[in-house]
PDB file of N, CA and C in Angstrom:
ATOM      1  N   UNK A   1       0.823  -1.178   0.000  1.00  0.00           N
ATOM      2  CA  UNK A   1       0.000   0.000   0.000  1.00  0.00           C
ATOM      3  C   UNK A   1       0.881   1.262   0.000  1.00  0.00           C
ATOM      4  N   UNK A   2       1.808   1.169   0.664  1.00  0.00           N
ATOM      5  CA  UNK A   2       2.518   2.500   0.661  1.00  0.00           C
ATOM      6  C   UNK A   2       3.514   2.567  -0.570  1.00  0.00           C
ATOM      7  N   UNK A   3       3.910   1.594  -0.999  1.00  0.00           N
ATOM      8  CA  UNK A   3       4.303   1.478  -2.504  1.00  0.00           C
ATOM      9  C   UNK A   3       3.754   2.127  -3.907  1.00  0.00           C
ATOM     10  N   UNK A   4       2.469   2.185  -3.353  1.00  0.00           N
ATOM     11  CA  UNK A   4       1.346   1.847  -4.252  1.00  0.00           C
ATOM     12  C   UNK A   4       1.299   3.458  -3.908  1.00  0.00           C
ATOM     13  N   UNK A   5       1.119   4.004  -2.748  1.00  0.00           N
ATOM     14  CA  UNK A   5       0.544   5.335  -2.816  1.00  0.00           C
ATOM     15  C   UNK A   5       1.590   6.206  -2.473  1.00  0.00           C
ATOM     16  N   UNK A   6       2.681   5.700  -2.958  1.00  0.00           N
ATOM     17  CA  UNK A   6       4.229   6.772  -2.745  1.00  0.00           C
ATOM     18  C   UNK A   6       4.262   6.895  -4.398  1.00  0.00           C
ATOM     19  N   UNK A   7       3.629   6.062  -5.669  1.00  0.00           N
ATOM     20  CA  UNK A   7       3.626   6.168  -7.012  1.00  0.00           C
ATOM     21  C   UNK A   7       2.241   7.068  -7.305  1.00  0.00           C
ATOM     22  N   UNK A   8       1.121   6.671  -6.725  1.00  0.00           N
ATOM     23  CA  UNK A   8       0.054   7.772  -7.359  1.00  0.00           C
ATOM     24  C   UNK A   8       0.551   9.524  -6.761  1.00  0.00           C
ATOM     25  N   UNK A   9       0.944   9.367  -5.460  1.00  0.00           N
ATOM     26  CA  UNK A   9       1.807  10.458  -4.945  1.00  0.00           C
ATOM     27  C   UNK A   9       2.807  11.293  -6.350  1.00  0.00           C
ATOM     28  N   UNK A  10       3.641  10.576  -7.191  1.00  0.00           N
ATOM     29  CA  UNK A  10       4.229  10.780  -7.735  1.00  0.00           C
ATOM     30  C   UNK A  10       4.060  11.191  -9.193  1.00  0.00           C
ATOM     31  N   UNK A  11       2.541  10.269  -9.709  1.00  0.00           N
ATOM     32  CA  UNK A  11       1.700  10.930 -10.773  1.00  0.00           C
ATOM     33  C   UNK A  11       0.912  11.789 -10.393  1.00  0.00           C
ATOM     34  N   UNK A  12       0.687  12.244  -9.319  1.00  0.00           N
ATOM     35  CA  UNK A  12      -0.177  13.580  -8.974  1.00  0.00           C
ATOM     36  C   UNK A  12       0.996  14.684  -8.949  1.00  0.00           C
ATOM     37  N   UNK A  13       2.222  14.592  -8.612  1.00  0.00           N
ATOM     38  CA  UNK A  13       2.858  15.448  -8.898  1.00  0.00           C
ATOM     39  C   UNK A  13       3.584  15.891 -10.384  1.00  0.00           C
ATOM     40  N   UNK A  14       3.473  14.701 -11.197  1.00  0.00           N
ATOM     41  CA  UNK A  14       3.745  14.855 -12.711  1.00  0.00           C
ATOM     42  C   UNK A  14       2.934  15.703 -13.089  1.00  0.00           C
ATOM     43  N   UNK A  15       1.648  15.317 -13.091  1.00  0.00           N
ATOM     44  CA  UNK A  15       0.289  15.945 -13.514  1.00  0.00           C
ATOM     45  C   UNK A  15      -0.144  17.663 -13.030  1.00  0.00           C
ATOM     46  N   UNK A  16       0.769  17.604 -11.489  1.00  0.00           N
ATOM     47  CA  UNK A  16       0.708  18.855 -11.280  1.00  0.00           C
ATOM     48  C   UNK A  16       1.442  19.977 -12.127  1.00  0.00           C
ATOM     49  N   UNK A  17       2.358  19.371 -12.526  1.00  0.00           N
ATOM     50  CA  UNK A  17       4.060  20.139 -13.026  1.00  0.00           C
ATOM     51  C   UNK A  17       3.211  20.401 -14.511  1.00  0.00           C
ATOM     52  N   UNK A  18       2.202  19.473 -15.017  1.00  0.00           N
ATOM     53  CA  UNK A  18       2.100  19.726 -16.250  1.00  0.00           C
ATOM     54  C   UNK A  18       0.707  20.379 -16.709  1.00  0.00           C
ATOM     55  N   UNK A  19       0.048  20.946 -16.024  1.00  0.00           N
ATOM     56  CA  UNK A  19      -0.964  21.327 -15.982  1.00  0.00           C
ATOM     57  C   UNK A  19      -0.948  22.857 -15.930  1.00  0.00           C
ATOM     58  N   UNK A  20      -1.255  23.231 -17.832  1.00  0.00           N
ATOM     59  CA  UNK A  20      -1.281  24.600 -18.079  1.00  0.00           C
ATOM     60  C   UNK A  20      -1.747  24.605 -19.678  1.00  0.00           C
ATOM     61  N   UNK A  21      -1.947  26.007 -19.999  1.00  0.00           N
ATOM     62  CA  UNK A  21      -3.025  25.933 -20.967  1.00  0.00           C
ATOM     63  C   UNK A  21      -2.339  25.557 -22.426  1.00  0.00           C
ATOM     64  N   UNK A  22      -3.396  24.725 -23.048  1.00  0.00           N
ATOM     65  CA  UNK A  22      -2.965  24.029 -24.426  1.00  0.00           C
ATOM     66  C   UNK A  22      -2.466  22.576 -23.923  1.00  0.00           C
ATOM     67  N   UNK A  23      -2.362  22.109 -23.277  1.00  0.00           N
ATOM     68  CA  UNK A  23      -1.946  20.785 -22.574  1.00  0.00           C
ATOM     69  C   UNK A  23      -3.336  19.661 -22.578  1.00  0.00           C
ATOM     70  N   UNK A  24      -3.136  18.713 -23.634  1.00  0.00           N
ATOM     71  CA  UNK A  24      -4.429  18.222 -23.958  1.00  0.00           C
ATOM     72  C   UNK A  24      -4.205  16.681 -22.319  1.00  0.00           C
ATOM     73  N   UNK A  25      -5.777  16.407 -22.201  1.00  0.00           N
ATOM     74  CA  UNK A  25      -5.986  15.511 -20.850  1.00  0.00           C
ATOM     75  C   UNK A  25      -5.223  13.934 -21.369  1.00  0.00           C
ATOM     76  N   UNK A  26      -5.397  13.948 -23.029  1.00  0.00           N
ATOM     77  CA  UNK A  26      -4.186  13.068 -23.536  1.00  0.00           C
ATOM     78  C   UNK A  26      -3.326  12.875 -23.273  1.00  0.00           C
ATOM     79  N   UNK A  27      -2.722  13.905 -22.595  1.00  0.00           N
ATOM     80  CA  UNK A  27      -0.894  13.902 -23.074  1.00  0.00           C
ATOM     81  C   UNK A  27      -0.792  13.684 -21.739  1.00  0.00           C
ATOM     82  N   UNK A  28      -1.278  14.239 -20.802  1.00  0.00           N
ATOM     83  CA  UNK A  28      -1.452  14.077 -18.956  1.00  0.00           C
ATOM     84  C   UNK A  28      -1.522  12.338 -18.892  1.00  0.00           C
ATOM     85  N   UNK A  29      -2.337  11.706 -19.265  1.00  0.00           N
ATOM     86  CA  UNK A  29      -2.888  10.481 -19.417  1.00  0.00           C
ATOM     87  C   UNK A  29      -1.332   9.821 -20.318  1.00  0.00           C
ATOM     88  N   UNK A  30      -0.967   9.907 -21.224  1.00  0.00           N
ATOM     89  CA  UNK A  30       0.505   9.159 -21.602  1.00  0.00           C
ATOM     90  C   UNK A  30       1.295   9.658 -20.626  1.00  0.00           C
ATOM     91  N   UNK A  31       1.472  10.518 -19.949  1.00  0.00           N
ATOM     92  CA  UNK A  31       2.611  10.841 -18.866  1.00  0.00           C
ATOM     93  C   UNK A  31       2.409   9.847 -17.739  1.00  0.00           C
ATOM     94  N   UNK A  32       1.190   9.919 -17.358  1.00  0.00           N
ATOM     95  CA  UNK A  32       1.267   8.938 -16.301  1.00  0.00           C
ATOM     96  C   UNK A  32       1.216   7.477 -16.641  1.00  0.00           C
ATOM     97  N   UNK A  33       0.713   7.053 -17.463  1.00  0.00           N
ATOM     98  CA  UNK A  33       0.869   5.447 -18.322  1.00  0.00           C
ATOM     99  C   UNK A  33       2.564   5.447 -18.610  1.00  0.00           C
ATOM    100  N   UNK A  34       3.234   6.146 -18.771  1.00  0.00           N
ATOM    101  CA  UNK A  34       4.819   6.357 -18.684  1.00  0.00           C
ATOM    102  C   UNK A  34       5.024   6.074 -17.757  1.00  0.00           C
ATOM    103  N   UNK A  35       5.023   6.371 -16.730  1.00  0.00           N
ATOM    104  CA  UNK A  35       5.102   6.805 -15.264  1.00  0.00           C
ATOM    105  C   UNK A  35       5.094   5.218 -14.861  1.00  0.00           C
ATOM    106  N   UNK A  36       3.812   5.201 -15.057  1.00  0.00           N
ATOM    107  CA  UNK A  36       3.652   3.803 -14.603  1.00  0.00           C
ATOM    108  C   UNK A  36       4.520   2.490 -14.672  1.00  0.00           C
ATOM    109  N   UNK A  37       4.647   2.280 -16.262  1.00  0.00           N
ATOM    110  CA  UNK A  37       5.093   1.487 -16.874  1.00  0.00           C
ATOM    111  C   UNK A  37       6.406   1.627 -16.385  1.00  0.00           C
ATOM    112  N   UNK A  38       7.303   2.701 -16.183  1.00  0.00           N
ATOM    113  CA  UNK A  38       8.745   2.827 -15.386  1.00  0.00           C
ATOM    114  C   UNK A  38       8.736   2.048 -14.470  1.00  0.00           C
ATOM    115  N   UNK A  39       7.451   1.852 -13.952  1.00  0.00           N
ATOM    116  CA  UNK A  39       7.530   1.290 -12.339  1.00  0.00           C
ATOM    117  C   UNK A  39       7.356  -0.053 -11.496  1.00  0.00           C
ATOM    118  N   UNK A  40       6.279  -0.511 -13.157  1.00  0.00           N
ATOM    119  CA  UNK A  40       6.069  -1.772 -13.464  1.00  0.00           C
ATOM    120  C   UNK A  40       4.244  -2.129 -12.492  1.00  0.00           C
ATOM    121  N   UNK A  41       3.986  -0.927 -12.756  1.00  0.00           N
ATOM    122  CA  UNK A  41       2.437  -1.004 -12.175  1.00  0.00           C
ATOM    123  C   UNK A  41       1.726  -0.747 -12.904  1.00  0.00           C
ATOM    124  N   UNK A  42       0.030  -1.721 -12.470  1.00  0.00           N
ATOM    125  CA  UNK A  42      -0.812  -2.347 -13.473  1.00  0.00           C
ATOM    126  C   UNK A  42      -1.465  -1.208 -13.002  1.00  0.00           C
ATOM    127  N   UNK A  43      -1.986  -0.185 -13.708  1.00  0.00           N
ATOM    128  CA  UNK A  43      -3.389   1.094 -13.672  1.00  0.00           C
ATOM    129  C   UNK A  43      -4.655   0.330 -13.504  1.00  0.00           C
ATOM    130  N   UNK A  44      -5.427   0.831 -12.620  1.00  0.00           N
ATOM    131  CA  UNK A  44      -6.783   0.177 -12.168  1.00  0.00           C
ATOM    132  C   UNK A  44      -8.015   0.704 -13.163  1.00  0.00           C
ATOM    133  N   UNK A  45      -8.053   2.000 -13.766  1.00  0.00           N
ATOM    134  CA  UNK A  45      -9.065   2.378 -14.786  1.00  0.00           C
ATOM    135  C   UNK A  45      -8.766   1.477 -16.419  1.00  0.00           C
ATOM    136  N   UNK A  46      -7.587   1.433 -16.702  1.00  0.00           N
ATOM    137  CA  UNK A  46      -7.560   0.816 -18.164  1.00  0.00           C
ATOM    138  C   UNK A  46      -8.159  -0.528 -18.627  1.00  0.00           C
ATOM    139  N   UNK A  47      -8.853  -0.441 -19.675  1.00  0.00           N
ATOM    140  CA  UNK A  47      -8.962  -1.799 -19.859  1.00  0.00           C
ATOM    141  C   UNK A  47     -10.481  -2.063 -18.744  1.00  0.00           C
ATOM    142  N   UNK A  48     -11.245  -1.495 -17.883  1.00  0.00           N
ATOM    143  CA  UNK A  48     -12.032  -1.892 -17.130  1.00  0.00           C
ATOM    144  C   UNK A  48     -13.429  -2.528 -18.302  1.00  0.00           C
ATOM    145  N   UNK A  49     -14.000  -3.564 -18.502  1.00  0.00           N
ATOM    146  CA  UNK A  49     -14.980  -4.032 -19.192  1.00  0.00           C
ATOM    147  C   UNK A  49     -16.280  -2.847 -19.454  1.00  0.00           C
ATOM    148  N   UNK A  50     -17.029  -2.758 -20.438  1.00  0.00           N
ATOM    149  CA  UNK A  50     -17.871  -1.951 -20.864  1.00  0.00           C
ATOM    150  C   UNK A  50     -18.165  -2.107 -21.794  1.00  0.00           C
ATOM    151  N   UNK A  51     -19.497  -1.553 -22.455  1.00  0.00           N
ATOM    152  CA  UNK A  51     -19.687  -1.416 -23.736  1.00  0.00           C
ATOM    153  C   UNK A  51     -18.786  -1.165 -24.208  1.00  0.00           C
ATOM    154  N   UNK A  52     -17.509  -0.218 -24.091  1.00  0.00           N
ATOM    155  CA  UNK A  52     -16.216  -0.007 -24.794  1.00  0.00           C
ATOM    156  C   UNK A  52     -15.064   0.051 -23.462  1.00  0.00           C
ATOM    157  N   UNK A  53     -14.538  -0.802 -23.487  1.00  0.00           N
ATOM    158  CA  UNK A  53     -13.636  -1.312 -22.301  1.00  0.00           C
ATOM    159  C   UNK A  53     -12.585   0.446 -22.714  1.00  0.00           C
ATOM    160  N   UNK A  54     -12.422   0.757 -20.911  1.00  0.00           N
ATOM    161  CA  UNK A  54     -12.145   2.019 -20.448  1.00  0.00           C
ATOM    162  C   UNK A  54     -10.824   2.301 -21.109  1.00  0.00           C
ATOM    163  N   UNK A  55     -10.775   2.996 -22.011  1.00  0.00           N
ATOM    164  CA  UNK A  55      -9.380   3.686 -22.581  1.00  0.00           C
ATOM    165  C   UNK A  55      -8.173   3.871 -21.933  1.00  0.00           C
ATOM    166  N   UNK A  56      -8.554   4.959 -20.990  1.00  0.00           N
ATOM    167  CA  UNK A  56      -7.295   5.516 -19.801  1.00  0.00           C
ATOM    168  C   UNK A  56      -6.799   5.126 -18.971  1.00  0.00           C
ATOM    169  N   UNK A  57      -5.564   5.548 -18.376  1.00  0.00           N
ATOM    170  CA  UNK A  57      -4.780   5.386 -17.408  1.00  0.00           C
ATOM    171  C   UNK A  57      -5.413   6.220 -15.938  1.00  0.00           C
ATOM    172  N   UNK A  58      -5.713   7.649 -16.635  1.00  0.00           N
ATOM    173  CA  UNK A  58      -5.855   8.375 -15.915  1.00  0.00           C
ATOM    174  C   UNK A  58      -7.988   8.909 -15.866  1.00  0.00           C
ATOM    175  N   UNK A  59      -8.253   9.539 -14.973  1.00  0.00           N
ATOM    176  CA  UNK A  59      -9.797   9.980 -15.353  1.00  0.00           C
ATOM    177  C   UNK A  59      -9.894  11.370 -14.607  1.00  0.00           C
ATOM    178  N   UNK A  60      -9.687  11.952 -15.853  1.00  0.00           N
ATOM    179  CA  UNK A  60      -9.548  13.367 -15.256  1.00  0.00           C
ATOM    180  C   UNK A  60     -10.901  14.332 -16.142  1.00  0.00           C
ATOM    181  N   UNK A  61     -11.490  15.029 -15.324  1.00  0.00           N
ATOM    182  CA  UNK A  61     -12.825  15.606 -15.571  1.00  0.00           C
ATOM    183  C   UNK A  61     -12.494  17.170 -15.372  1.00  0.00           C
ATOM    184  N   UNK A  62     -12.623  17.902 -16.385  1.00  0.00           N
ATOM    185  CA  UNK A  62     -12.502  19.422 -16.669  1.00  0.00           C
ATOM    186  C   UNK A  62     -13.654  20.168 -16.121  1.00  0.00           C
ATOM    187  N   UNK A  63     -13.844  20.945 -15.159  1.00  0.00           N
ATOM    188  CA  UNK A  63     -15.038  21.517 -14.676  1.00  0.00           C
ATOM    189  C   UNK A  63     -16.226  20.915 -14.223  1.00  0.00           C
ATOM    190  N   UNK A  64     -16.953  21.063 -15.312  1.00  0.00           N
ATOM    191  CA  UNK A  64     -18.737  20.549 -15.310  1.00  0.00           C
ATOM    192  C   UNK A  64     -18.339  18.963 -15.791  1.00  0.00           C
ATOM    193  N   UNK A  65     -17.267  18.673 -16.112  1.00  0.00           N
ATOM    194  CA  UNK A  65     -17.696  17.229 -16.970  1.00  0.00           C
ATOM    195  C   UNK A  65     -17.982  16.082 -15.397  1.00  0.00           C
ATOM    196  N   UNK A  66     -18.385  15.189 -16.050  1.00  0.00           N
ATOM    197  CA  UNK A  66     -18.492  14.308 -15.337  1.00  0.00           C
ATOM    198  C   UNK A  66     -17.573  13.164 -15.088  1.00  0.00           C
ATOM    199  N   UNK A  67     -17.433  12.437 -13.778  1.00  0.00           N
ATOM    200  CA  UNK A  67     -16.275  11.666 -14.036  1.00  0.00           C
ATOM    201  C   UNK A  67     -16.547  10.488 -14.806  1.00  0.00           C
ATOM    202  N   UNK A  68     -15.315   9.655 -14.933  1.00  0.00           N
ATOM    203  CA  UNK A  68     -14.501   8.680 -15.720  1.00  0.00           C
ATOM    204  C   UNK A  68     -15.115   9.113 -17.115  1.00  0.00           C
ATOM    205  N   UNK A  69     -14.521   9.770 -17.417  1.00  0.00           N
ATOM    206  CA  UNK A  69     -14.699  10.965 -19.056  1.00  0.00           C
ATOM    207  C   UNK A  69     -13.691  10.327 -19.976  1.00  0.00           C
ATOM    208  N   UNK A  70     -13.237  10.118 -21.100  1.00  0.00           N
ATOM    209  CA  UNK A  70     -12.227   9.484 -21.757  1.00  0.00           C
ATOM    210  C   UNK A  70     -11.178  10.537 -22.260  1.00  0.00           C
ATOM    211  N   UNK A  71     -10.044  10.268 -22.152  1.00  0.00           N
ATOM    212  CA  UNK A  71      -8.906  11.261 -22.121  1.00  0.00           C
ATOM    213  C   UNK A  71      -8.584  11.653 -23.313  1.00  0.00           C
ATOM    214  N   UNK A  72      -8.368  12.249 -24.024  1.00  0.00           N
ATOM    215  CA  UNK A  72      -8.038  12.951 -25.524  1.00  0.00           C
ATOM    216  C   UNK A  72      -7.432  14.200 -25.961  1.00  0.00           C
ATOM    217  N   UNK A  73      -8.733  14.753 -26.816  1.00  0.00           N
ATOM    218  CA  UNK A  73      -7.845  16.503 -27.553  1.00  0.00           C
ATOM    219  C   UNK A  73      -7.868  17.609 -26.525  1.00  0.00           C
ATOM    220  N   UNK A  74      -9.201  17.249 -25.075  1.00  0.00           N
ATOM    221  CA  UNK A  74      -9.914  18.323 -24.493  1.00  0.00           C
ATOM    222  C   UNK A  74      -8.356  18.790 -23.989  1.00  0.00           C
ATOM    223  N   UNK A  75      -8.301  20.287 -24.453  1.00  0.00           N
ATOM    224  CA  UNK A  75      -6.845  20.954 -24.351  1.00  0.00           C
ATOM    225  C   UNK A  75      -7.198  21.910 -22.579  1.00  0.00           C
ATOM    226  N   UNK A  76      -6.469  21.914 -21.857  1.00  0.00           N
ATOM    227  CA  UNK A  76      -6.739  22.475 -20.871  1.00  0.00           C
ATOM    228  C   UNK A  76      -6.677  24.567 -20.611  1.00  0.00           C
ATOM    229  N   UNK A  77      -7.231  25.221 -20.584  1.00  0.00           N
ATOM    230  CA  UNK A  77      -7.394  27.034 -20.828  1.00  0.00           C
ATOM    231  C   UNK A  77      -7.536  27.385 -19.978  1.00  0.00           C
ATOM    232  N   UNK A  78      -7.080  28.562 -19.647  1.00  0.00           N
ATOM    233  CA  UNK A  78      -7.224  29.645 -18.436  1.00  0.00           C
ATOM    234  C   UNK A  78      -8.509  30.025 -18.213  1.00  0.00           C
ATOM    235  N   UNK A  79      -8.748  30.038 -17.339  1.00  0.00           N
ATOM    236  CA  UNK A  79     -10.327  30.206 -17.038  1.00  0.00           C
ATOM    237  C   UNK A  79     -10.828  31.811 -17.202  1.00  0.00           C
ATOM    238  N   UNK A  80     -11.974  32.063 -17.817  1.00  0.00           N
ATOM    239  CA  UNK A  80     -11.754  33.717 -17.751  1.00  0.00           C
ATOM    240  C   UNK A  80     -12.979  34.211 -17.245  1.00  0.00           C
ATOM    241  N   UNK A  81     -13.106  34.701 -16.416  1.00  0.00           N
ATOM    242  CA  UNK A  81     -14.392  35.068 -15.562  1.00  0.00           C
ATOM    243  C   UNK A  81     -14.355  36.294 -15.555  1.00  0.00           C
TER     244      UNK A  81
END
């Protein structure tokens, strides 16, 4: 367990470092499937069974979206209020 959560520890900090605008939820999602694979750990979202067995590594939801969303072009923007 602490193995386990000294590595998501470590993709939350990848993900932090890379999180800025034009940065598609794709490329976040191959960083940490990188990440992983360095480490030799099996990701718990990929591959999960479904009408279309779960794409990602990662499940990351932009604002309003809802979770386990599928990771792709959605490019990440400065918010402008």
């Amino acid at each position: 367990m602490r193995e386990a959560g000294g590595l998501v520890s470590q993709a939350h900090g990848l993900i932090g470092r890379m999180i800025e605008p034009g940065v598609t939820t794709g490329q976040i999602d191959e960083a940490v499937e990188r990440l992983f694979d360095e480490h030799g750990a099996t990701p718990l979202f990929k591959g999960v069974p479904g009408k279309v067995p779960f794409p990602s590594v990662c499940c990351i939801s932009i604002n309003e979206q809802v979770v386990h969303v599928f990771q792709g072009r959605a490019a990440l923007r400065r918010e402008t209020s």
